[in-house]
C-alpha atoms as a PDB file:
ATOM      1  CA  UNK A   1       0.000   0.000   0.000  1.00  0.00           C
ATOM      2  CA  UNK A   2       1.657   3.570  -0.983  1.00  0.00           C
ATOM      3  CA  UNK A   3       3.013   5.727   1.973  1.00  0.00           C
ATOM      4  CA  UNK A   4      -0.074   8.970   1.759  1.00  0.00           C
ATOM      5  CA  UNK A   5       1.998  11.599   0.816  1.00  0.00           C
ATOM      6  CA  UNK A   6       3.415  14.190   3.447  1.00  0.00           C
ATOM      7  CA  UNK A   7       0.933  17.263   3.808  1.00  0.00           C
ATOM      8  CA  UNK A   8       2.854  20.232   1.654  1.00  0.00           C
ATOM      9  CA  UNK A   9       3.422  22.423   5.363  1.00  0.00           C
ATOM     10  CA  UNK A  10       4.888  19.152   7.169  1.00  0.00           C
ATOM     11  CA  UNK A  11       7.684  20.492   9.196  1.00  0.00           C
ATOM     12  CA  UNK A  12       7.529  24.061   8.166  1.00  0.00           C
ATOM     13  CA  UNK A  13       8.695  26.194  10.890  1.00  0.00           C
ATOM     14  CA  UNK A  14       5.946  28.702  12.817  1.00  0.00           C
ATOM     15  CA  UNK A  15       5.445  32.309  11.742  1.00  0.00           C
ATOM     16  CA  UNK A  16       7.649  34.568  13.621  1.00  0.00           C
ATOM     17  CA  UNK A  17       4.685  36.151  15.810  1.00  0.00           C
ATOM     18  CA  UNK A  18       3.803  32.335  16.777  1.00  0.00           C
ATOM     19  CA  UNK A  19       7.309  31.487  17.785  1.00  0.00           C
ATOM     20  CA  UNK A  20       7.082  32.202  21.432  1.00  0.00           C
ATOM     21  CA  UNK A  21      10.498  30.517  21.384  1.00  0.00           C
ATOM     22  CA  UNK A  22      12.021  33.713  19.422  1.00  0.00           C
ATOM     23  CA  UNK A  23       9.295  35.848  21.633  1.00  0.00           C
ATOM     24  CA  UNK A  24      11.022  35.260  24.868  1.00  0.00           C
ATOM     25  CA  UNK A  25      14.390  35.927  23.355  1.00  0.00           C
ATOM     26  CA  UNK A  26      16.719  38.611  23.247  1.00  0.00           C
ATOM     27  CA  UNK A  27      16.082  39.309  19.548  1.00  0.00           C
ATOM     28  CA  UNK A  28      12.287  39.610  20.702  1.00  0.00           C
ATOM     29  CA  UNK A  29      12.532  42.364  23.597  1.00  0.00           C
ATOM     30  CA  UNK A  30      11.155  44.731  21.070  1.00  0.00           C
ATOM     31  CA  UNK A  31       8.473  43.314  20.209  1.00  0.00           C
ATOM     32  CA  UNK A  32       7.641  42.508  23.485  1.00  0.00           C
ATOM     33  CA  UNK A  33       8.089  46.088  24.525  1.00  0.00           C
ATOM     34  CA  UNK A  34       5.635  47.551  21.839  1.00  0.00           C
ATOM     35  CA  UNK A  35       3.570  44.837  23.216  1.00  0.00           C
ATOM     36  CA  UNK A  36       3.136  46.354  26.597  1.00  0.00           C
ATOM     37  CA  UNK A  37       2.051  49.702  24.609  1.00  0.00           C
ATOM     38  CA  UNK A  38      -0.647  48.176  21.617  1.00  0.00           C
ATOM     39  CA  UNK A  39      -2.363  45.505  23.641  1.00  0.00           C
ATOM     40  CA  UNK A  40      -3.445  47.823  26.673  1.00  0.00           C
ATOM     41  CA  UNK A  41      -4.235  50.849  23.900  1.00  0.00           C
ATOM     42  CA  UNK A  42      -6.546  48.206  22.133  1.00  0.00           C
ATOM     43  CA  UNK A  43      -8.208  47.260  24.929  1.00  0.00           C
ATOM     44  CA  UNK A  44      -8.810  50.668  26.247  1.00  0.00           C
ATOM     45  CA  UNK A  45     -10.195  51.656  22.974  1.00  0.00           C
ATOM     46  CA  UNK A  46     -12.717  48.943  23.334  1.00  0.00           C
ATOM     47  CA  UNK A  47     -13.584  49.747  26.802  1.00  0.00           C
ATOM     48  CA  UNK A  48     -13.778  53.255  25.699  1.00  0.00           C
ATOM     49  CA  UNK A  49     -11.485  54.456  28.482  1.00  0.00           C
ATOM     50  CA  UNK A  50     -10.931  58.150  28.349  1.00  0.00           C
ATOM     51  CA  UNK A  51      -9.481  59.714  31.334  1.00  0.00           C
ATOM     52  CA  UNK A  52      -7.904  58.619  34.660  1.00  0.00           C
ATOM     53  CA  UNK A  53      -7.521  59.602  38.632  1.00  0.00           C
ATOM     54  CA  UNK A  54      -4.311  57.694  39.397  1.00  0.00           C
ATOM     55  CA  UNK A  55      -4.284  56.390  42.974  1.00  0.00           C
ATOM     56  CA  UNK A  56      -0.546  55.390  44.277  1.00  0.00           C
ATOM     57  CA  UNK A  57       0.477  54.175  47.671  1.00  0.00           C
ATOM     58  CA  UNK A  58       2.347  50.879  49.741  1.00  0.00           C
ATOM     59  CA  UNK A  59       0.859  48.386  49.246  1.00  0.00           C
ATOM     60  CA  UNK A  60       1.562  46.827  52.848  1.00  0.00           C
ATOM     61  CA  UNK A  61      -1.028  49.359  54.589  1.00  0.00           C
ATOM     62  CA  UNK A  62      -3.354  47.054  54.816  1.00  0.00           C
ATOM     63  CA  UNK A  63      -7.674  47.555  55.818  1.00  0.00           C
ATOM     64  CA  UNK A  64      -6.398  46.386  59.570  1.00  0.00           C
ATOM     65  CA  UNK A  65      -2.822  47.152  59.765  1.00  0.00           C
ATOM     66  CA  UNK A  66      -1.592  50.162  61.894  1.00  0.00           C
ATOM     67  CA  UNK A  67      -1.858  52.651  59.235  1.00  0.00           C
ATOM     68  CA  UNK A  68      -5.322  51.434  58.559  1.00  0.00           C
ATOM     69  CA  UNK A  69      -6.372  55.287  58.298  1.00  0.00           C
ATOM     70  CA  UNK A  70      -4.884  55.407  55.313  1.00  0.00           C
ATOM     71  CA  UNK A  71      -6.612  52.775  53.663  1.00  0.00           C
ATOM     72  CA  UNK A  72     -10.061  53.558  54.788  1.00  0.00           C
ATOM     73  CA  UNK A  73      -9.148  56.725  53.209  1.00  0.00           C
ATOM     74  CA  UNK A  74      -8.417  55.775  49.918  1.00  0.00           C
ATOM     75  CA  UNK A  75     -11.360  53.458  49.493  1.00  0.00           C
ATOM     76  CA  UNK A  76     -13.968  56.679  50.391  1.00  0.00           C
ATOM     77  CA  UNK A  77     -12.020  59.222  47.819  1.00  0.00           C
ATOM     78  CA  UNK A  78     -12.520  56.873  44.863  1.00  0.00           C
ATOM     79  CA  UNK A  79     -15.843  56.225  46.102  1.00  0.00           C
ATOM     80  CA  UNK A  80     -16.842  59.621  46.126  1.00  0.00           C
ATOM     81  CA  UNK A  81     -14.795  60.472  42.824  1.00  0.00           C
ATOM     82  CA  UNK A  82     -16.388  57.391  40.759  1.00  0.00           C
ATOM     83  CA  UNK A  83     -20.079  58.653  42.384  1.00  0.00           C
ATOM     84  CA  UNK A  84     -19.165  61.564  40.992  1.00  0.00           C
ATOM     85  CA  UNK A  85     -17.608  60.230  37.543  1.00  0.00           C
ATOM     86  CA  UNK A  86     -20.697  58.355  37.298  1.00  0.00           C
ATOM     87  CA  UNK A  87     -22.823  61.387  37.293  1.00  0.00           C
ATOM     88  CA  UNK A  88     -21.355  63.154  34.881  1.00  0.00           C
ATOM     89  CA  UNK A  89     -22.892  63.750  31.199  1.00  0.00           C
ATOM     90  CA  UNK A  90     -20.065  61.539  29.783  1.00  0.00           C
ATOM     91  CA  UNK A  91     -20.489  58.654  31.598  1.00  0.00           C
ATOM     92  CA  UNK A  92     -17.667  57.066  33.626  1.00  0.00           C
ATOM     93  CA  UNK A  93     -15.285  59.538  32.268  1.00  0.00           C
ATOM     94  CA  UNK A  94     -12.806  59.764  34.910  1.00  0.00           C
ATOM     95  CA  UNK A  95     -11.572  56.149  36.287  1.00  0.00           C
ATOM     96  CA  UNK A  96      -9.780  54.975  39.282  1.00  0.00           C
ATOM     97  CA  UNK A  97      -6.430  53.709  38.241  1.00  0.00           C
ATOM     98  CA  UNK A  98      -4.124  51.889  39.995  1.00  0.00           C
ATOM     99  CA  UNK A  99      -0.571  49.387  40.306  1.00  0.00           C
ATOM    100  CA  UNK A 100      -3.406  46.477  40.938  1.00  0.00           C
ATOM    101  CA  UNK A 101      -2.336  44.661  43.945  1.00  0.00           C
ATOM    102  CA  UNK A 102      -2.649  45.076  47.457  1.00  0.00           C
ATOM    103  CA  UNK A 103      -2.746  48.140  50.015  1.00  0.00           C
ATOM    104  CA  UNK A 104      -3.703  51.865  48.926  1.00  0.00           C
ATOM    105  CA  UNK A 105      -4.054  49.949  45.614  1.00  0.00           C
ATOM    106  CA  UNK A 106      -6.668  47.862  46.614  1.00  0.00           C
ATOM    107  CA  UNK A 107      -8.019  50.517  48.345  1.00  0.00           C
ATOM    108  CA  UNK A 108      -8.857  52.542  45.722  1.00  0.00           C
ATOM    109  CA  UNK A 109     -10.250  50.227  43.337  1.00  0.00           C
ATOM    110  CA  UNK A 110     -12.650  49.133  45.818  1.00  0.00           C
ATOM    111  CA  UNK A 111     -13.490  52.284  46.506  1.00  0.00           C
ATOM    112  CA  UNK A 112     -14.387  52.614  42.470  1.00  0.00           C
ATOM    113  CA  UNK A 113     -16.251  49.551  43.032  1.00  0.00           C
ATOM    114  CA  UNK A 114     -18.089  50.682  45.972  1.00  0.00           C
ATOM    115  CA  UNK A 115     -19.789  52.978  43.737  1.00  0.00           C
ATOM    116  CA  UNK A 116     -20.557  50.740  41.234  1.00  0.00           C
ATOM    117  CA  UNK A 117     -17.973  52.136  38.621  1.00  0.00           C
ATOM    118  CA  UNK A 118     -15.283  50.808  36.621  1.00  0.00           C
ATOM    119  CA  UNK A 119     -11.496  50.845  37.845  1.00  0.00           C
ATOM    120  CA  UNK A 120      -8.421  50.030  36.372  1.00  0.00           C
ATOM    121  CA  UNK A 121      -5.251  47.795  37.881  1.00  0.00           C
ATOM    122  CA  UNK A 122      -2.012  48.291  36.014  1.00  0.00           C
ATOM    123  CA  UNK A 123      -0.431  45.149  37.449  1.00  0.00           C
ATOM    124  CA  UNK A 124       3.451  44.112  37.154  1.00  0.00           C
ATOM    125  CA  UNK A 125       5.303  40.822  37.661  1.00  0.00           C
ATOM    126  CA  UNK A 126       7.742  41.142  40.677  1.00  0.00           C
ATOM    127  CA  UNK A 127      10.103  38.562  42.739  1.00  0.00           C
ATOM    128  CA  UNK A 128       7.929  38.673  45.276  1.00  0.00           C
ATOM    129  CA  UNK A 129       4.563  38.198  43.383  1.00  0.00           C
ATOM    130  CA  UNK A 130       1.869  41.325  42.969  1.00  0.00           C
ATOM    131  CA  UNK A 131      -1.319  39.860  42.745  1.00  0.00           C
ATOM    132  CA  UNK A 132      -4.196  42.014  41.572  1.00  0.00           C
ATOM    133  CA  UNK A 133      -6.552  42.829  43.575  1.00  0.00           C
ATOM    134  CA  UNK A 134     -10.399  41.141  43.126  1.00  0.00           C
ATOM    135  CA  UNK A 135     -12.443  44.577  42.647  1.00  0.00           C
ATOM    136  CA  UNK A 136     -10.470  45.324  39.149  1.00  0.00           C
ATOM    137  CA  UNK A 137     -13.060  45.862  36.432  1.00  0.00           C
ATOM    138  CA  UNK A 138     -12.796  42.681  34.106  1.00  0.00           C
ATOM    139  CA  UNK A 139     -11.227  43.429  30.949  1.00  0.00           C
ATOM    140  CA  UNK A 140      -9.154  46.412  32.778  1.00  0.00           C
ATOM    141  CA  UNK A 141      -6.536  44.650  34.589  1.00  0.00           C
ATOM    142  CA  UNK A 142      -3.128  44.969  32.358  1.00  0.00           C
ATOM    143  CA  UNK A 143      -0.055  43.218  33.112  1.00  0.00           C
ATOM    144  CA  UNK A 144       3.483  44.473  32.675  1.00  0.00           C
ATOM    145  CA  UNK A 145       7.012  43.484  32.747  1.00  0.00           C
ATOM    146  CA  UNK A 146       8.350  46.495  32.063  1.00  0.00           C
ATOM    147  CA  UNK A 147       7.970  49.388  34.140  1.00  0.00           C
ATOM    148  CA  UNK A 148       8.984  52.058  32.003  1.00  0.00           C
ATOM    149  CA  UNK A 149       5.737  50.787  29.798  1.00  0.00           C
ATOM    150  CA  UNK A 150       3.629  50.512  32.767  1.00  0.00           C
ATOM    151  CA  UNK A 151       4.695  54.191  34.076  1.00  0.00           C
ATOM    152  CA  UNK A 152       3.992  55.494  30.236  1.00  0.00           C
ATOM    153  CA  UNK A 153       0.318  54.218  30.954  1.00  0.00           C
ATOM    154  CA  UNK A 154      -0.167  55.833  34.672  1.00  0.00           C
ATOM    155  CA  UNK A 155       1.072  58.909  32.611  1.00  0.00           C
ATOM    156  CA  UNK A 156      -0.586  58.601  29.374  1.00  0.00           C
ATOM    157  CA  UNK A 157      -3.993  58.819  30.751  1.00  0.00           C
ATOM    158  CA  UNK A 158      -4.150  60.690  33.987  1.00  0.00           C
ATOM    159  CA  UNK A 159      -5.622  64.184  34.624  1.00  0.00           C
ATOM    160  CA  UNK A 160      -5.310  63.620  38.382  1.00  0.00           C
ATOM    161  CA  UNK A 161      -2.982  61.694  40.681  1.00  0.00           C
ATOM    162  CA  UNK A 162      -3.119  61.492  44.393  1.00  0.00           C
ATOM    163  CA  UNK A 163       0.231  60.140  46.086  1.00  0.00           C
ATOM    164  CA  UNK A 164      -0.703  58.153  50.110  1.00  0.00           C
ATOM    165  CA  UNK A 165       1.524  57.108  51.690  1.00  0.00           C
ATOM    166  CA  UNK A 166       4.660  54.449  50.017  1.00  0.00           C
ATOM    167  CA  UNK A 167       7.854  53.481  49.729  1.00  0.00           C
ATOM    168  CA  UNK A 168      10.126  53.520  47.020  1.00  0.00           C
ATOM    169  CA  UNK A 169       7.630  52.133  44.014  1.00  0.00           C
ATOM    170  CA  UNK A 170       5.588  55.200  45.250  1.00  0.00           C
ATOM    171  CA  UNK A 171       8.324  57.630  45.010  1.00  0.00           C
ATOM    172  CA  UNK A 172       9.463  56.148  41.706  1.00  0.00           C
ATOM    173  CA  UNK A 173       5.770  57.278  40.507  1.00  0.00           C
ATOM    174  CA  UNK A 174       5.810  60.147  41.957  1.00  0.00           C
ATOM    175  CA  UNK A 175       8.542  61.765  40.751  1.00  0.00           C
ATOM    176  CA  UNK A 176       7.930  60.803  37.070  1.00  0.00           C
ATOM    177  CA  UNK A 177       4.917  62.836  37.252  1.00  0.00           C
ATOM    178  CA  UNK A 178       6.537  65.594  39.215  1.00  0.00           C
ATOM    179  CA  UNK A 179       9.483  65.155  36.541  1.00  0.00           C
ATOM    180  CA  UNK A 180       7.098  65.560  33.211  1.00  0.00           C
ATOM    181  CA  UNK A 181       5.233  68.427  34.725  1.00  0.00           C
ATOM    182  CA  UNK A 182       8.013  70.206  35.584  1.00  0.00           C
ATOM    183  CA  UNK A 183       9.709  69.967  32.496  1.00  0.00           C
ATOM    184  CA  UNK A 184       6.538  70.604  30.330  1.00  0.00           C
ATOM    185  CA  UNK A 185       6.711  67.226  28.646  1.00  0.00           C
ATOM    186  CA  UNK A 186       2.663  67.066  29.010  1.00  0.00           C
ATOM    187  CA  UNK A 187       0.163  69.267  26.826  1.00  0.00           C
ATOM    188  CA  UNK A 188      -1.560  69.446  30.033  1.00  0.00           C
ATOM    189  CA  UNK A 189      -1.959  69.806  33.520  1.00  0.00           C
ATOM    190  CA  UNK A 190      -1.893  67.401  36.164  1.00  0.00           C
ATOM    191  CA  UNK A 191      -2.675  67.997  39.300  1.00  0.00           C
ATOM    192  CA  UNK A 192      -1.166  66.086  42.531  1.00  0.00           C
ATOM    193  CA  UNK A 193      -2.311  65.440  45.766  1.00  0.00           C
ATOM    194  CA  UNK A 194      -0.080  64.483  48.636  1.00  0.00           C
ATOM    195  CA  UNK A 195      -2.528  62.594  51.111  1.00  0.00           C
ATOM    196  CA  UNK A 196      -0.878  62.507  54.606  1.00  0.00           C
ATOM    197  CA  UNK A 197       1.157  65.643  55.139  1.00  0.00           C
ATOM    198  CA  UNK A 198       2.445  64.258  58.063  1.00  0.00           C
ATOM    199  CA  UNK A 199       4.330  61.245  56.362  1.00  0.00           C
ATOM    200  CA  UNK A 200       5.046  63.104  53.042  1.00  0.00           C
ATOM    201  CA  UNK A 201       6.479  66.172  55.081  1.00  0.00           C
ATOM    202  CA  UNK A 202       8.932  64.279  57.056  1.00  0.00           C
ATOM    203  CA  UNK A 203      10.065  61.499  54.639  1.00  0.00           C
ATOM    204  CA  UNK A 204      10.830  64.412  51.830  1.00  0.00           C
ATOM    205  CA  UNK A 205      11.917  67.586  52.804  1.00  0.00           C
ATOM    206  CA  UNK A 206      10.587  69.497  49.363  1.00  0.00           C
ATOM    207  CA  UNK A 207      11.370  73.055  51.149  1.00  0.00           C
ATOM    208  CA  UNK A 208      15.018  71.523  51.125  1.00  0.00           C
ATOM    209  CA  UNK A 209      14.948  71.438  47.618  1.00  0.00           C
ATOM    210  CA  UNK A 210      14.495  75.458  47.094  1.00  0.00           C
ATOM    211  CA  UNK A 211      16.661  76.358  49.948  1.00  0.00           C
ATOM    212  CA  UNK A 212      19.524  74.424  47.766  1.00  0.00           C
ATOM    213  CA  UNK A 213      18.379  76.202  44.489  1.00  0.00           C
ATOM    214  CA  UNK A 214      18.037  72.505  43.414  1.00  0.00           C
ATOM    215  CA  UNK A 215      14.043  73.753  42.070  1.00  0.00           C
ATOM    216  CA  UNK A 216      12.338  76.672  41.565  1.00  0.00           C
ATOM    217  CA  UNK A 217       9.993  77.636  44.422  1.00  0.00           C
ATOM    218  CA  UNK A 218       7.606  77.840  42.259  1.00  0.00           C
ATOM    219  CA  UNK A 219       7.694  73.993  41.540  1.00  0.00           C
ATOM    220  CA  UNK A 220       6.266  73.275  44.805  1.00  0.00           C
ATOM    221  CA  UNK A 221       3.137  74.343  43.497  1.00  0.00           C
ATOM    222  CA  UNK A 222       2.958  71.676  41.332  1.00  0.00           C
ATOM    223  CA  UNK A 223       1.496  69.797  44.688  1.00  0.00           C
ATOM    224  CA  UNK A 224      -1.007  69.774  46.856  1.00  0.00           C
ATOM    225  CA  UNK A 225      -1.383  68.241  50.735  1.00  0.00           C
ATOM    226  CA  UNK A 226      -4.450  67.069  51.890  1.00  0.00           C
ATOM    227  CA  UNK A 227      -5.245  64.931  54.992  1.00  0.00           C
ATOM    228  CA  UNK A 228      -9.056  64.523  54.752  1.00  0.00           C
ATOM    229  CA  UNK A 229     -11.119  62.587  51.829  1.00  0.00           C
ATOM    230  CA  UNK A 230     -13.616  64.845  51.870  1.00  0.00           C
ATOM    231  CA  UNK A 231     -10.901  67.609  50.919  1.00  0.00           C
ATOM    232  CA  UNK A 232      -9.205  65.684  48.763  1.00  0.00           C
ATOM    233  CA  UNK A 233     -12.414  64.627  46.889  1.00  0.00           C
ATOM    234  CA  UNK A 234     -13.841  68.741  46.487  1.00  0.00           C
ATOM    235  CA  UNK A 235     -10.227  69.972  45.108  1.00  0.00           C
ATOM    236  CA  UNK A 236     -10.060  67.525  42.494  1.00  0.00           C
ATOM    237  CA  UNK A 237     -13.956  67.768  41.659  1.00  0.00           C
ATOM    238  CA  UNK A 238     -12.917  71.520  40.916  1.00  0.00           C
ATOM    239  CA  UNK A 239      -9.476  70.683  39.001  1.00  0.00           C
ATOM    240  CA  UNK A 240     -11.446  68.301  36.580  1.00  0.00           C
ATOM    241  CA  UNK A 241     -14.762  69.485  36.543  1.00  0.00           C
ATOM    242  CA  UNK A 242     -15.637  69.312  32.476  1.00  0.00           C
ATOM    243  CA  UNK A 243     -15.304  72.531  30.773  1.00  0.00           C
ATOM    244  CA  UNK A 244     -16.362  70.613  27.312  1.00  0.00           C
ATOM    245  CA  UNK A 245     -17.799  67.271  26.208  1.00  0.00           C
ATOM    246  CA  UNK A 246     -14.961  64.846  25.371  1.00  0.00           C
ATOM    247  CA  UNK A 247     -13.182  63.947  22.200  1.00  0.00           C
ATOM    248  CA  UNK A 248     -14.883  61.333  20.713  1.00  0.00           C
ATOM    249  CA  UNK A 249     -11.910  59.277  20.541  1.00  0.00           C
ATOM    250  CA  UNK A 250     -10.570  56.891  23.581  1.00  0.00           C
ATOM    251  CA  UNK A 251      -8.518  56.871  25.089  1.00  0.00           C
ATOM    252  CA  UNK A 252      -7.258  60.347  25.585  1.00  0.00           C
ATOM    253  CA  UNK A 253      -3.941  59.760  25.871  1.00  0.00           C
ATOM    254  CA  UNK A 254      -1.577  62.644  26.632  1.00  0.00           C
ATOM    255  CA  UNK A 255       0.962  64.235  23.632  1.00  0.00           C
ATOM    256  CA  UNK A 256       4.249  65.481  24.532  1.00  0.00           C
ATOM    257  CA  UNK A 257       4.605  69.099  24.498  1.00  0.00           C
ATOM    258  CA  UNK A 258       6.693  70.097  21.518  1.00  0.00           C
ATOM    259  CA  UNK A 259       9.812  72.641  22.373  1.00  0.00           C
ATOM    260  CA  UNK A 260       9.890  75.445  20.346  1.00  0.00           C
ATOM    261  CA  UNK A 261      12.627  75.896  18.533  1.00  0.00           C
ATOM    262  CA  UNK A 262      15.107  78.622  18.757  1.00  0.00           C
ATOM    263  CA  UNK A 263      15.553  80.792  15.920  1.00  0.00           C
ATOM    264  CA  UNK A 264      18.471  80.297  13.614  1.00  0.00           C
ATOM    265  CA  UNK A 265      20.310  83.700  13.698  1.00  0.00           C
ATOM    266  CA  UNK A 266      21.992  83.511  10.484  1.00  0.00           C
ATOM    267  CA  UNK A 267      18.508  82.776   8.557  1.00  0.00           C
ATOM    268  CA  UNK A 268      18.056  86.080   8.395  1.00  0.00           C
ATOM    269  CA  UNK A 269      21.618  87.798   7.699  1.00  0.00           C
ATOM    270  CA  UNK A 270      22.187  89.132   4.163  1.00  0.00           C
ATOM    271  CA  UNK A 271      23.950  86.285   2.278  1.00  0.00           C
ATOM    272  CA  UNK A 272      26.929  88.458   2.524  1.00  0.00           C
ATOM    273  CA  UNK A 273      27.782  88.322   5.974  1.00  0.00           C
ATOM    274  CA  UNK A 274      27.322  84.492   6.019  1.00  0.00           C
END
């Protein structure tokens, strides 16, 4: 009986995006890097994700732990802010965002779910593993490797960001933020709230940072400290209160600011003094 020939792909090798093999190599870091920036942009386009209120903190102050002020804090902002999100003629426009795993983080997006809104968790993969958190919408919990890609989300999308209390993942955060508004690298305005003057005051001496001509003193304006939800809740409510109805597109991801560039003296000499 004849051998049934050999189907015409038999041992043909995979196509380069199927080769997880090549995916997880070194030759594949970029792709796996503009990975972490066209999956979550996809799926925020679905979900129609516009705008964010980005919620960092430590995620060991737990709902009972001895900071557990701190937490019941966070949880009653983003319930008040997603009330308020929810109410708004666009709805759900501003969401709770978060790193996705425990503490503040947790925290906030149960706040968000508190009020019945949706909240996202912008997870990461570290040694000691970062679970997220069980009151992340569906469909909105993203997870990174890198954290230059996850930072370009917390940035891409906020028009808020309140800072409780952390430790170095916070200040990492932080001072990105601090760092692009400072520098103008945002077309816009993003305001930041310090919650827990008390902690923030005596872990960072900002004041320090004028009296050594190290920033401007007007840079200290580029924050805010609250210690009281309620507060917290009516300065942002003013900062983002809509002036317009949204783009139509989603998400509404923030451009960097173009510098202007200086003039080129010798455009406009006389050719014969070039």
């Amino acid at each position: 009986m004849p051998t049934p020939a050999a189907p015409a792909n038999a041992g043909s090798p995979p196509l380069a995006y199927h080769d997880l093999e090549f995916l997880d190599s070194e030759e594949g870091r970029p792709v796996r890097i503009l990975s972490e920036y066209l999956q979550p942009l996809h799926e925020l386009m679905l979900q129609g994700v516009r705008d964010t209120i980005v919620v960092f903190g430590s995620a060991r102050l737990a709902e009972d732990g001895v900071l557990k002020e701190y937490y019941a804090a966070a949880r009653e902002l983003c319930r008040r802010l997603t009330e308020w999100s929810n109410g708004l003629d666009s709805s759900s426009r501003f969401l709770v965002c978060t790193g996705g795993g425990g503490g503040i983080m947790e925290a906030a997006n149960r706040g968000a779910h508190d009020a019945g809104g949706r909240t996202i968790g912008l997870n990461i993969g570290l040694p000691h593993e970062q679970r997220p958190n069980r009151y992340i919408t569906p469909g909105l919990c993203f997870q990174f490797h890198y954290f230059f890609m996850r930072k370009l989300w917390f940035a891409h999308l906020a028009r808020a960001m309140v800072v409780f209390p952390g430790g170095f993942g916070t200040m990492d955060e932080l001072f990105e933020i601090l760092t692009l508004s400072q520098t103008g690298k945002l077309d816009r305005t993003i305001p930041v709230l310090m919650y827990g003057s008390k902690y923030w005051k005596r872990v960072i001496d900002f004041d320090a940072f004028v009296e050594h001509g190290m920033i401007a003193a007007s840079d200290l304006e580029l924050m805010r400290f609250v210690d009281d939800p309620l507060e917290a809740f009516e300065l942002l409510r003013e900062a983002l209160a809509p002036k317009a109805a949204p783009e139509p597109h989603a998400p509404a991801i923030a451009r960097s600011s173009t510098p202007t560039r200086p003039a080129n003296p010798r455009a406009s000499q006389p050719k014969g003094d070039r």
